[in-house]
PDB file of N, CA and C in Angstrom:
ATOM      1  N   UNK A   1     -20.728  -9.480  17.184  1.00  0.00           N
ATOM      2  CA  UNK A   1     -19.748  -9.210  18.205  1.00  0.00           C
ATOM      3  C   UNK A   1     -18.795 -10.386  18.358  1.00  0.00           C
ATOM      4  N   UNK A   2     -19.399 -11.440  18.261  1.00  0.00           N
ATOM      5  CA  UNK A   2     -18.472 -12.572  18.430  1.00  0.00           C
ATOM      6  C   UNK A   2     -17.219 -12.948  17.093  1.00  0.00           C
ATOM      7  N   UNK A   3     -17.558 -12.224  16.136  1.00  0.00           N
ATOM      8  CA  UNK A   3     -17.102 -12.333  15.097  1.00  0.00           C
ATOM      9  C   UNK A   3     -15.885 -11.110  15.282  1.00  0.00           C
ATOM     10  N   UNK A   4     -15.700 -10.139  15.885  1.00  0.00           N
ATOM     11  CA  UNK A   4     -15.276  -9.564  16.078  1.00  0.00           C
ATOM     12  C   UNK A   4     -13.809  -9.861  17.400  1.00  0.00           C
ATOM     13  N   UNK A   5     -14.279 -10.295  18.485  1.00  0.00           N
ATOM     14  CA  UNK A   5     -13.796 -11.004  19.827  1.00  0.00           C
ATOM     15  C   UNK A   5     -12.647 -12.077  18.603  1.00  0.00           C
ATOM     16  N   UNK A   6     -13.220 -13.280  18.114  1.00  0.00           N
ATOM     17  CA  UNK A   6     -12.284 -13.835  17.005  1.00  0.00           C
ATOM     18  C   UNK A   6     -11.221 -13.296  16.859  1.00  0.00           C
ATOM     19  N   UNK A   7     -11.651 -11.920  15.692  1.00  0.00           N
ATOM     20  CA  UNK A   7     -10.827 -11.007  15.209  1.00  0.00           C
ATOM     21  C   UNK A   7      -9.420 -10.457  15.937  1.00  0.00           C
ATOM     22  N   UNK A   8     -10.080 -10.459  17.111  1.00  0.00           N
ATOM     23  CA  UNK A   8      -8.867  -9.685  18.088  1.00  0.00           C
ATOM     24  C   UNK A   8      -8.326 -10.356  18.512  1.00  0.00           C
ATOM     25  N   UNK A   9      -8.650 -11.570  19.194  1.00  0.00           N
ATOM     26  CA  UNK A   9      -8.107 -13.166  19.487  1.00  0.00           C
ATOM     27  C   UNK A   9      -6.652 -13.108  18.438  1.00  0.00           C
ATOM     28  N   UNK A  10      -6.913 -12.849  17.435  1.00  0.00           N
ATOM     29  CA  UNK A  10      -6.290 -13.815  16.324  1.00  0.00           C
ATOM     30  C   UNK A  10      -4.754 -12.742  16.195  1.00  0.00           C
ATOM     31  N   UNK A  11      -5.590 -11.618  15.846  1.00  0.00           N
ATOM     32  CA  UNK A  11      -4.395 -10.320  15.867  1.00  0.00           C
ATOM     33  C   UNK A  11      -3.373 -10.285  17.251  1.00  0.00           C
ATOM     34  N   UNK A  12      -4.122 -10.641  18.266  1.00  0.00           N
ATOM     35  CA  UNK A  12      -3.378 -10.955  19.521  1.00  0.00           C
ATOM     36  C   UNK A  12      -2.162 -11.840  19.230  1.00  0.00           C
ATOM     37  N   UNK A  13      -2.839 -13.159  18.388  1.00  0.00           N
ATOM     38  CA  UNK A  13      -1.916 -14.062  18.121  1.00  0.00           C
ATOM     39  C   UNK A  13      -0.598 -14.008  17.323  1.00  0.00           C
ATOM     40  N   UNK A  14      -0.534 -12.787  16.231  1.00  0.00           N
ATOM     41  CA  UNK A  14       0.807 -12.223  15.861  1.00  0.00           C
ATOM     42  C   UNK A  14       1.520 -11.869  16.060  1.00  0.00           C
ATOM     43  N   UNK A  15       2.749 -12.177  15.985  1.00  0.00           N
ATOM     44  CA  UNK A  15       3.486 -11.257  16.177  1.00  0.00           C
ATOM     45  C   UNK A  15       3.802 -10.134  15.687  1.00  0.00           C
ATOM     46  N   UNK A  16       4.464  -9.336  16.728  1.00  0.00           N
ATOM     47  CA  UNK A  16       4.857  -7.850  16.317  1.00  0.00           C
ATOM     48  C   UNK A  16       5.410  -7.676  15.142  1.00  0.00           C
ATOM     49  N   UNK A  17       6.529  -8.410  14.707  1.00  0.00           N
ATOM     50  CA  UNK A  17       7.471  -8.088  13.587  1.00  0.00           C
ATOM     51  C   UNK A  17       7.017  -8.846  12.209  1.00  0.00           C
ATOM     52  N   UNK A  18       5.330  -8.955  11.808  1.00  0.00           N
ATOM     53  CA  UNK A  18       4.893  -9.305  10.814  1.00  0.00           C
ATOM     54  C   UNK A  18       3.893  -8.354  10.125  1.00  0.00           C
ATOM     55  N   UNK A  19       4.206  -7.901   8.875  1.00  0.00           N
ATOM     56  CA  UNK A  19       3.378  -6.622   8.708  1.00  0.00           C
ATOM     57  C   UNK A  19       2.430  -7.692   7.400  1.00  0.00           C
ATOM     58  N   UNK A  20       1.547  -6.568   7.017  1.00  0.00           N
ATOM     59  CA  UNK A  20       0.444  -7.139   6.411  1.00  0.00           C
ATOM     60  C   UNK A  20       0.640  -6.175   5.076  1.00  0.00           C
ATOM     61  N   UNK A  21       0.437  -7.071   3.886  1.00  0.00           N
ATOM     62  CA  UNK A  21       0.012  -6.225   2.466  1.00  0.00           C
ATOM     63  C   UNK A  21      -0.757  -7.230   1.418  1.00  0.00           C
ATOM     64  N   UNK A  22      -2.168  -6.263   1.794  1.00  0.00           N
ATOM     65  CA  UNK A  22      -3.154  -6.750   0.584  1.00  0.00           C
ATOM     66  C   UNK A  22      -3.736  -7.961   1.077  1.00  0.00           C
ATOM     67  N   UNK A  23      -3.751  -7.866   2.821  1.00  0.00           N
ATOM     68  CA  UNK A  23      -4.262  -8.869   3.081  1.00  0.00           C
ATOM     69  C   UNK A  23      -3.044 -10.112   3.381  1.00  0.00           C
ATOM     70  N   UNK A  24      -2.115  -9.900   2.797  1.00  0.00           N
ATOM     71  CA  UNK A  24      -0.980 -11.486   3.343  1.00  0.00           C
ATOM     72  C   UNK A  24      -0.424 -10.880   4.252  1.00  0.00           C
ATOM     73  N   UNK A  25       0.167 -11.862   5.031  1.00  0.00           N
ATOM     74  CA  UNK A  25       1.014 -11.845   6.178  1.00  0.00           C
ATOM     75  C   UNK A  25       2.286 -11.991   5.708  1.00  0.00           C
ATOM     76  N   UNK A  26       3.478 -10.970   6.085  1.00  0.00           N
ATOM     77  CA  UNK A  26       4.677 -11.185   5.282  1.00  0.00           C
ATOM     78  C   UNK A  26       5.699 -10.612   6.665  1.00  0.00           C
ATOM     79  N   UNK A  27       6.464 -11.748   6.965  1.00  0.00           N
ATOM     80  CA  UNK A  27       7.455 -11.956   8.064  1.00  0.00           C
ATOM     81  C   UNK A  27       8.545 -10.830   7.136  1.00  0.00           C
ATOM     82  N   UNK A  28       8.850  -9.753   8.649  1.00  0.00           N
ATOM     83  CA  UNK A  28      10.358  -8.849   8.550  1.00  0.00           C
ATOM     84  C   UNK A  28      11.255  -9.452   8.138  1.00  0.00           C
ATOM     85  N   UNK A  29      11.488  -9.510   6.822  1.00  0.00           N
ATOM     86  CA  UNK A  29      13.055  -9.952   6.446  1.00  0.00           C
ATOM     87  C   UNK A  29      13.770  -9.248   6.507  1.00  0.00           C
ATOM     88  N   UNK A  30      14.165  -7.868   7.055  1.00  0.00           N
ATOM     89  CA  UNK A  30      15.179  -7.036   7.407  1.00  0.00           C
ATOM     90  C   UNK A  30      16.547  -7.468   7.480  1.00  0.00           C
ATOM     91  N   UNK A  31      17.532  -7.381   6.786  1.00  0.00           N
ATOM     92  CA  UNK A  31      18.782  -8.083   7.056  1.00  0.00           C
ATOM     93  C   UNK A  31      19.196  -7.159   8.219  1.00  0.00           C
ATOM     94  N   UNK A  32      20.241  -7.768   8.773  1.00  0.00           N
ATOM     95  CA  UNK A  32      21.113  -7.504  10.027  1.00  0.00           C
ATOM     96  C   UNK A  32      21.782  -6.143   9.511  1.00  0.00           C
ATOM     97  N   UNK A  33      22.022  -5.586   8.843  1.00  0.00           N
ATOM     98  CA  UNK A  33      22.633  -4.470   8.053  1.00  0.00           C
ATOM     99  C   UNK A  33      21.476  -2.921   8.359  1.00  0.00           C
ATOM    100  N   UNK A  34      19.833  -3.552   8.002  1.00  0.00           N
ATOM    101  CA  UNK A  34      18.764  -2.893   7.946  1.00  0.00           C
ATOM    102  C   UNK A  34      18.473  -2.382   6.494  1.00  0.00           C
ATOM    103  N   UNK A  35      19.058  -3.286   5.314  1.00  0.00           N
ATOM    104  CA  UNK A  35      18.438  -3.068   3.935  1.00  0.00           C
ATOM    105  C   UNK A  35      17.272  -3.935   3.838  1.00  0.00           C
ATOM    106  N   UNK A  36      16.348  -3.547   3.561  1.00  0.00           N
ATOM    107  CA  UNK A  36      14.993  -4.401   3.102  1.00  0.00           C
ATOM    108  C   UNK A  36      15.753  -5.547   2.388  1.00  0.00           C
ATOM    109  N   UNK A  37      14.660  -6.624   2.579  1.00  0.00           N
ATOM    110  CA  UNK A  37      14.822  -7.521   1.562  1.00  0.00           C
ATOM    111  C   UNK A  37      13.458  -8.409   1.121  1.00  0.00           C
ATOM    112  N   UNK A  38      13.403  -8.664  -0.438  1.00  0.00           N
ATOM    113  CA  UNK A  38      12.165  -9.184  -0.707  1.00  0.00           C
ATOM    114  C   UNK A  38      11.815 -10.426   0.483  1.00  0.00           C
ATOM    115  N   UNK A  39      10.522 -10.352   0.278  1.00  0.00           N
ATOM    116  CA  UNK A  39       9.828 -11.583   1.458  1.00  0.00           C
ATOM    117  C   UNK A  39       9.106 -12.375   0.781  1.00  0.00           C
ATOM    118  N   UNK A  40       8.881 -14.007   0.967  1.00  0.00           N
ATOM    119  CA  UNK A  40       8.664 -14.993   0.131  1.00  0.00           C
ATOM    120  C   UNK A  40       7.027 -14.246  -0.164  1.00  0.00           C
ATOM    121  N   UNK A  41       6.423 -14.305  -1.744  1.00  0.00           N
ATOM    122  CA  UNK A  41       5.194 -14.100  -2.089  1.00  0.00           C
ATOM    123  C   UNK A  41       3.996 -15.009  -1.429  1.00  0.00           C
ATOM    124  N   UNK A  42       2.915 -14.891  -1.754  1.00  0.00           N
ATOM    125  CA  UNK A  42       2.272 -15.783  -0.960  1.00  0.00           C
ATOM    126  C   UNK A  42       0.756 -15.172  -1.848  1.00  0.00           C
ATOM    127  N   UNK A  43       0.281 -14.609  -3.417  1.00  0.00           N
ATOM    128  CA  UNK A  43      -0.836 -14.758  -3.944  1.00  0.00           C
ATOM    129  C   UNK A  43      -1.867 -14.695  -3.396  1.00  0.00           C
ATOM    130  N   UNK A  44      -2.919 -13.976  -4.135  1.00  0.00           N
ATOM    131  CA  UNK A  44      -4.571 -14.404  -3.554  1.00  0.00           C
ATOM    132  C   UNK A  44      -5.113 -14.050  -4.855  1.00  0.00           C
ATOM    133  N   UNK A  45      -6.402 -15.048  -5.574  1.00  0.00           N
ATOM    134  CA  UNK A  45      -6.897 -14.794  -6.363  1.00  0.00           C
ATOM    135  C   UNK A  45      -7.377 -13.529  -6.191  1.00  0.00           C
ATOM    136  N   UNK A  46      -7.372 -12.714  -7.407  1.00  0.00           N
ATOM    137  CA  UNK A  46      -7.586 -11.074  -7.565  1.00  0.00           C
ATOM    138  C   UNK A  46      -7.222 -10.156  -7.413  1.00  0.00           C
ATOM    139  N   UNK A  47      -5.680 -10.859  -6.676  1.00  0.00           N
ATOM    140  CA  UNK A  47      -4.578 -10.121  -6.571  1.00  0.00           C
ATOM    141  C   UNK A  47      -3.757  -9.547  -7.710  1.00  0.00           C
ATOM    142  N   UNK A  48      -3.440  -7.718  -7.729  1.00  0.00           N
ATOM    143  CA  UNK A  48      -2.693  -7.404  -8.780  1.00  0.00           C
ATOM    144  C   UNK A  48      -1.052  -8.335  -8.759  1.00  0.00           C
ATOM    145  N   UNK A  49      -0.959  -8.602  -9.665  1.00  0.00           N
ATOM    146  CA  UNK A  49       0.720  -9.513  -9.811  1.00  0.00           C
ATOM    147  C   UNK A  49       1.553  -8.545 -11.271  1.00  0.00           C
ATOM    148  N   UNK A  50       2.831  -7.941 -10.703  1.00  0.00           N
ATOM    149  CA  UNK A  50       3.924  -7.340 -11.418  1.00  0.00           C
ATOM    150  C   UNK A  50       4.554  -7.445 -11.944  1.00  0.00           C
ATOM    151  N   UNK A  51       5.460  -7.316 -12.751  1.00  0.00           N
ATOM    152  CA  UNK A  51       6.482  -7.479 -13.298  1.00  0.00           C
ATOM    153  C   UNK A  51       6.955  -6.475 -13.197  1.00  0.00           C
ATOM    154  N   UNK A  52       8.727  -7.065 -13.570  1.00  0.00           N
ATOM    155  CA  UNK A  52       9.893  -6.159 -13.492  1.00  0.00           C
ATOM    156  C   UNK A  52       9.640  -4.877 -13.271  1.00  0.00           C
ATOM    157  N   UNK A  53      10.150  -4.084 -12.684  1.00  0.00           N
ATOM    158  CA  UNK A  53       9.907  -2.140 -13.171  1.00  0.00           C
ATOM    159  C   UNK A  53       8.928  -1.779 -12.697  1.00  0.00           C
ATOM    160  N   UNK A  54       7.964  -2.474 -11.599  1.00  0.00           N
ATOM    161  CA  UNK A  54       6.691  -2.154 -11.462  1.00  0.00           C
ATOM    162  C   UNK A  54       5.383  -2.371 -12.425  1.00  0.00           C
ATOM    163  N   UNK A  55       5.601  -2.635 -13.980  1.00  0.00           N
ATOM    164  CA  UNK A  55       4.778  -2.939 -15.102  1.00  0.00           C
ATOM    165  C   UNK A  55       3.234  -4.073 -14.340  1.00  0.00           C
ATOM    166  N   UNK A  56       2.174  -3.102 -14.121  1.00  0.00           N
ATOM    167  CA  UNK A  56       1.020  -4.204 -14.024  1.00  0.00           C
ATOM    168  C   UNK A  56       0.775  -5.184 -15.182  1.00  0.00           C
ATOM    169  N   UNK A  57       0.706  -6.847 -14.358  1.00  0.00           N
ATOM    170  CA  UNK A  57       0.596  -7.663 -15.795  1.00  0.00           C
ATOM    171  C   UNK A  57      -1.087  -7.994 -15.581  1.00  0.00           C
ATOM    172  N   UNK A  58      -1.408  -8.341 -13.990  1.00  0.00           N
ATOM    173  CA  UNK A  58      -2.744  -8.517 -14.382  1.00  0.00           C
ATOM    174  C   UNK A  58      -3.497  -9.017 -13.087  1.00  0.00           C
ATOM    175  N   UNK A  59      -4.261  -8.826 -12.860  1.00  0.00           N
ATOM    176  CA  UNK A  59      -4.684  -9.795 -11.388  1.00  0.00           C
ATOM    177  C   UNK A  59      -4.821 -11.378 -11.399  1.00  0.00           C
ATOM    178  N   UNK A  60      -5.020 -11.755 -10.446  1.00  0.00           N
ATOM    179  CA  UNK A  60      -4.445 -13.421 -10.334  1.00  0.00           C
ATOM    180  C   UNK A  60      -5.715 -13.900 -10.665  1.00  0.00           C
ATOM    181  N   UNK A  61      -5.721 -14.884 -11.639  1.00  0.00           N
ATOM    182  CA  UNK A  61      -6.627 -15.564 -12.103  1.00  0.00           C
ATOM    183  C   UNK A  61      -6.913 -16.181 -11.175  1.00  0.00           C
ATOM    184  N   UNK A  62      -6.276 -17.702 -11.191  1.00  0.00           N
ATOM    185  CA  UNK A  62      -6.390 -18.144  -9.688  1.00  0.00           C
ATOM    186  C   UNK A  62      -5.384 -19.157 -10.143  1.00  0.00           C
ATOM    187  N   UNK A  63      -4.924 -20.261  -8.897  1.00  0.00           N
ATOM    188  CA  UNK A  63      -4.020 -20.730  -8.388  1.00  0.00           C
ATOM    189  C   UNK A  63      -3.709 -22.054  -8.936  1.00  0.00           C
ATOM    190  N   UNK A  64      -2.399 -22.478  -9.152  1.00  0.00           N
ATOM    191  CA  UNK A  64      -3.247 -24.060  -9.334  1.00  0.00           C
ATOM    192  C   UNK A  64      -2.604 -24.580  -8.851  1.00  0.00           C
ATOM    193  N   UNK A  65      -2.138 -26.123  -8.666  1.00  0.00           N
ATOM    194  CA  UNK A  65      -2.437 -26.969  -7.488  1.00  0.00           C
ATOM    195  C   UNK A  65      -1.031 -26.949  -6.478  1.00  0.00           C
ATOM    196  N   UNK A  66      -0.085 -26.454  -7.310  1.00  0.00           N
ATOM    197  CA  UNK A  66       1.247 -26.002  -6.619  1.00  0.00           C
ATOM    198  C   UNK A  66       0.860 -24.988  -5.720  1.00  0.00           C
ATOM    199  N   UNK A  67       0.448 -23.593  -5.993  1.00  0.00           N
ATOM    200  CA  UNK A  67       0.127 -22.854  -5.442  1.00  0.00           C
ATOM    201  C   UNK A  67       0.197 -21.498  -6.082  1.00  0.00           C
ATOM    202  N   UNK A  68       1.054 -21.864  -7.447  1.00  0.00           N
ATOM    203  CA  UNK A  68       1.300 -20.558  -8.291  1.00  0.00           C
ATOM    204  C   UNK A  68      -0.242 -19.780  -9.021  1.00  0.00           C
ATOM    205  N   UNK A  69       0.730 -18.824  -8.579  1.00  0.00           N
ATOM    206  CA  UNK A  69      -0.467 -17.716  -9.869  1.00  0.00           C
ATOM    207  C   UNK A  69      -0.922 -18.106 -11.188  1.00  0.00           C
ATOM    208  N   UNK A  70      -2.433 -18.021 -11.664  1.00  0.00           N
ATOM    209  CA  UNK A  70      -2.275 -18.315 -13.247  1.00  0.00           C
ATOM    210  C   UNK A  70      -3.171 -16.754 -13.306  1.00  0.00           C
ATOM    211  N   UNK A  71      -2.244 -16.290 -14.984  1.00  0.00           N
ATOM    212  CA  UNK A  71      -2.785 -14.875 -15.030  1.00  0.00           C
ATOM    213  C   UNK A  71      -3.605 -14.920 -16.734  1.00  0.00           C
ATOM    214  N   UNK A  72      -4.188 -14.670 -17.183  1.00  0.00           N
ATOM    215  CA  UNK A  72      -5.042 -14.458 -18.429  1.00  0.00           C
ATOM    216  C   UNK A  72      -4.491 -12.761 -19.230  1.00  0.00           C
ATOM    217  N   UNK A  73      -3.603 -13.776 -19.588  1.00  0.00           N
ATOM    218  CA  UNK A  73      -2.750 -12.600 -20.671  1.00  0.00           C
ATOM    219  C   UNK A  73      -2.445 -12.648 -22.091  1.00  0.00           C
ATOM    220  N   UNK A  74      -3.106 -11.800 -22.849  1.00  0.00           N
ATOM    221  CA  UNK A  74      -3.654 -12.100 -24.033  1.00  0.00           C
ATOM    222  C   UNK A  74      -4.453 -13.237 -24.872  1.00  0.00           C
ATOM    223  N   UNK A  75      -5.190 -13.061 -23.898  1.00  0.00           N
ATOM    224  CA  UNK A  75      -6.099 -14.551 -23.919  1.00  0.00           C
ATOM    225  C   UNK A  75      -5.901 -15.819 -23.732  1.00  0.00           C
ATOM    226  N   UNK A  76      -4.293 -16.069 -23.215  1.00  0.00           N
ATOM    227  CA  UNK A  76      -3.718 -17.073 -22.806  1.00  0.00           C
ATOM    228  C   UNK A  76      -3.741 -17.186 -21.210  1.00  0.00           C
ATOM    229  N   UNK A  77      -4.217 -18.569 -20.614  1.00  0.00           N
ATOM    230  CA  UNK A  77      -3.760 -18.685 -19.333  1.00  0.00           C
ATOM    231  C   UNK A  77      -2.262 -18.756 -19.088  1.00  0.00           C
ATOM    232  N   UNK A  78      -2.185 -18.004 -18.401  1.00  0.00           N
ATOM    233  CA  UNK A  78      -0.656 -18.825 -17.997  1.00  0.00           C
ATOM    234  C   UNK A  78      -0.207 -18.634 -16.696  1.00  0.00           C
ATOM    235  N   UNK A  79       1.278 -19.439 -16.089  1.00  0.00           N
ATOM    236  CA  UNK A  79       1.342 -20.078 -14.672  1.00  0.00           C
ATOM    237  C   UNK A  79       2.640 -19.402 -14.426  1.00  0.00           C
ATOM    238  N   UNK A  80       2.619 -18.505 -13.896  1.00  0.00           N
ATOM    239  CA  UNK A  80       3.775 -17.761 -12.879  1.00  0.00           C
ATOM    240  C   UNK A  80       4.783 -18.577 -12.346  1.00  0.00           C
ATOM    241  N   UNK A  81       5.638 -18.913 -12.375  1.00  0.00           N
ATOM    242  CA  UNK A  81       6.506 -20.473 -11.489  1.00  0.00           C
ATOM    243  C   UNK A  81       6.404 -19.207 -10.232  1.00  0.00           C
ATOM    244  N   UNK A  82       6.247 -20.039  -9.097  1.00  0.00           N
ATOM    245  CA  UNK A  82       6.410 -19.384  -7.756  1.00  0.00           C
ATOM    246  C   UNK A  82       7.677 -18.630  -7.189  1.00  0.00           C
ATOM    247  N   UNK A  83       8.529 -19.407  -7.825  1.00  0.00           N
ATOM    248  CA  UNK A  83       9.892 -19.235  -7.604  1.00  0.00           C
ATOM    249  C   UNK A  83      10.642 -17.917  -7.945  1.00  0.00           C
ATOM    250  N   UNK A  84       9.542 -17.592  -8.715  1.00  0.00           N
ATOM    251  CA  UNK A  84      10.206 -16.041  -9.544  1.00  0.00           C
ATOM    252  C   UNK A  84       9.422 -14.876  -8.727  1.00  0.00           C
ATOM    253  N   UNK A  85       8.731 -15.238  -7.679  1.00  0.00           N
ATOM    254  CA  UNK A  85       8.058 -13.925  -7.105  1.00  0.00           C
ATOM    255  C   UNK A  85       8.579 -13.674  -5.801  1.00  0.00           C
ATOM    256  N   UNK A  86       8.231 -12.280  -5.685  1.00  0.00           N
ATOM    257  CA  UNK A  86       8.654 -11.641  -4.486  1.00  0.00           C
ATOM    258  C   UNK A  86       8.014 -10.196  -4.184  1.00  0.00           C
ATOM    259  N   UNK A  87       7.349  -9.663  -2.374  1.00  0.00           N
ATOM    260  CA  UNK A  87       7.040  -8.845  -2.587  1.00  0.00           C
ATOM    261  C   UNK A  87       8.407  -7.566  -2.501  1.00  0.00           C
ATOM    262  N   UNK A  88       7.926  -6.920  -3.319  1.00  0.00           N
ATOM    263  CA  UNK A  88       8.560  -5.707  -3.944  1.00  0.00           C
ATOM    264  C   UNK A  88       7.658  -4.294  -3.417  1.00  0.00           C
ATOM    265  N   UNK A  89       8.075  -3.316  -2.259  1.00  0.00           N
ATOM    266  CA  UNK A  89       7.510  -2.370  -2.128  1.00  0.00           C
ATOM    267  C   UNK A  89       5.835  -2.650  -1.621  1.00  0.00           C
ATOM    268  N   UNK A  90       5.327  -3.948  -1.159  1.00  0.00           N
ATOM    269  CA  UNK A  90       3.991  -4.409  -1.262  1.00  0.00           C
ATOM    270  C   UNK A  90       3.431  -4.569  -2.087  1.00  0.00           C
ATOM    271  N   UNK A  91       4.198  -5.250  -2.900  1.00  0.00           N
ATOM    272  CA  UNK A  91       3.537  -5.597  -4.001  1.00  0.00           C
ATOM    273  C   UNK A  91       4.050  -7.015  -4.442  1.00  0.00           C
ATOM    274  N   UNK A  92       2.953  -8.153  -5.335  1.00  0.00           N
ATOM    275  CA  UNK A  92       3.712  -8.910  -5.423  1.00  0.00           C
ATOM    276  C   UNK A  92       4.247  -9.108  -7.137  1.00  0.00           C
ATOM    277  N   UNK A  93       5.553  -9.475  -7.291  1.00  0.00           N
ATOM    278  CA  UNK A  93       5.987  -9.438  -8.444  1.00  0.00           C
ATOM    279  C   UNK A  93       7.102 -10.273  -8.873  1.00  0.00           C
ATOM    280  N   UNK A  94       6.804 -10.827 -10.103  1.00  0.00           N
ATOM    281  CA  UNK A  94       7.916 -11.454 -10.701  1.00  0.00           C
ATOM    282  C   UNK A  94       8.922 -11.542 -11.422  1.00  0.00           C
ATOM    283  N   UNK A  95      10.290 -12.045 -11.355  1.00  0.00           N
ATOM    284  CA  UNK A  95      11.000 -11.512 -12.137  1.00  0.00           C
ATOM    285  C   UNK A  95      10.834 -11.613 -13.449  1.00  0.00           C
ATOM    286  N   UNK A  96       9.754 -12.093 -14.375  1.00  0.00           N
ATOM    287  CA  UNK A  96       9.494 -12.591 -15.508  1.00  0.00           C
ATOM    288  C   UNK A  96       9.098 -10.950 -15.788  1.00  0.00           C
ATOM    289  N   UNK A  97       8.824 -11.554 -17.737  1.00  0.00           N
ATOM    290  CA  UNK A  97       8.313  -9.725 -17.951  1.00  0.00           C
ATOM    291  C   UNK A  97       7.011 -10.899 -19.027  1.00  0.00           C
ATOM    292  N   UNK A  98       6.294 -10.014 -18.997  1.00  0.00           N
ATOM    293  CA  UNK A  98       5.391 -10.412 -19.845  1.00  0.00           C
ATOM    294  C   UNK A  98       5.887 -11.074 -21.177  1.00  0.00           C
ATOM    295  N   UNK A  99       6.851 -10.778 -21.746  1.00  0.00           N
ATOM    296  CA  UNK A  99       7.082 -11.808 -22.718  1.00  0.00           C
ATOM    297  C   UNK A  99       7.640 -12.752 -22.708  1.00  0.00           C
ATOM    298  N   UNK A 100       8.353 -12.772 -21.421  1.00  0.00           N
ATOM    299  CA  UNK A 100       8.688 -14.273 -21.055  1.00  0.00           C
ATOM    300  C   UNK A 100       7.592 -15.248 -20.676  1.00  0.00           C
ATOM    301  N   UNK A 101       6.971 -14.657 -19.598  1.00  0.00           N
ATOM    302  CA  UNK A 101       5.310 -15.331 -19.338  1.00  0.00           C
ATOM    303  C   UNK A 101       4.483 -16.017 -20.802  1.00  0.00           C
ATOM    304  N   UNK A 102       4.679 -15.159 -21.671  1.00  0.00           N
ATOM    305  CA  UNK A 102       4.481 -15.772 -22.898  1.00  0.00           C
ATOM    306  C   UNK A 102       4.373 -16.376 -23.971  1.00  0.00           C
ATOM    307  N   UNK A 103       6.206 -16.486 -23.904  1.00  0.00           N
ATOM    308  CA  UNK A 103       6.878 -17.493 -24.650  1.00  0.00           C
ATOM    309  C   UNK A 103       6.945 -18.860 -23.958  1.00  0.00           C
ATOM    310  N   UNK A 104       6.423 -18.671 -22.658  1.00  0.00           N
ATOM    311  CA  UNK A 104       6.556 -19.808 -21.794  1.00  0.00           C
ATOM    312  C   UNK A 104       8.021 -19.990 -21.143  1.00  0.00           C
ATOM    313  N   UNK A 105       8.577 -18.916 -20.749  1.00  0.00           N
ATOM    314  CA  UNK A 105       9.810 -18.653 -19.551  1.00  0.00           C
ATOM    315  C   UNK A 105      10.782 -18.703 -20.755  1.00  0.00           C
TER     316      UNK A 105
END
């Protein structure tokens, strides 16, 4: 029960205009117009991560010390630059495509 009391504590503590996907917290970037707009990514190991077009590349390996994604794609680790992601539809994704990820950007 007390674990719970926490729980509600905490949700109390949000604000209204922050919605949740996959577990992250991702602040309304709504422009003044009312077109969506991507919202900064924010990763969790085991998280599915996208590319372009919706294309699944792979779930998140895990993180490294920046904070970027590393994904295990074709038997290669490799490191997402942070800079290229954004969630898309709830999802998070980068503008890279897998063969850029590959060639090393």
């Amino acid at each position: 029960m007390t674990k719970f009391a926490l729980l509600a504590a905490l949700v109390a503590l949000v604000p209204a205009n922050v919605a949740f996907a996959n577990g992250v917290a991702l602040a309304n970037t709504a422009s003044q117009s009312g077109a969506p707009q991507a919202a900064a990514a924010a990763p969790a190991v085991g998280q599915m991560l996208y590319s372009t077009g919706g294309k699944k590349l792979g779930p998140v390996y895990q993180l490294d010390a920046s904070g970027s994604p590393q994904l295990l794609l074709d038997g290669q680790l490799v490191t997402v630059p942070a800079s290229t992601l954004a969630v898309v539809d709830n999802r998070i994704q980068t503008s890279l495509t897998k063969k850029d990820l590959l060639s090393g950007h």
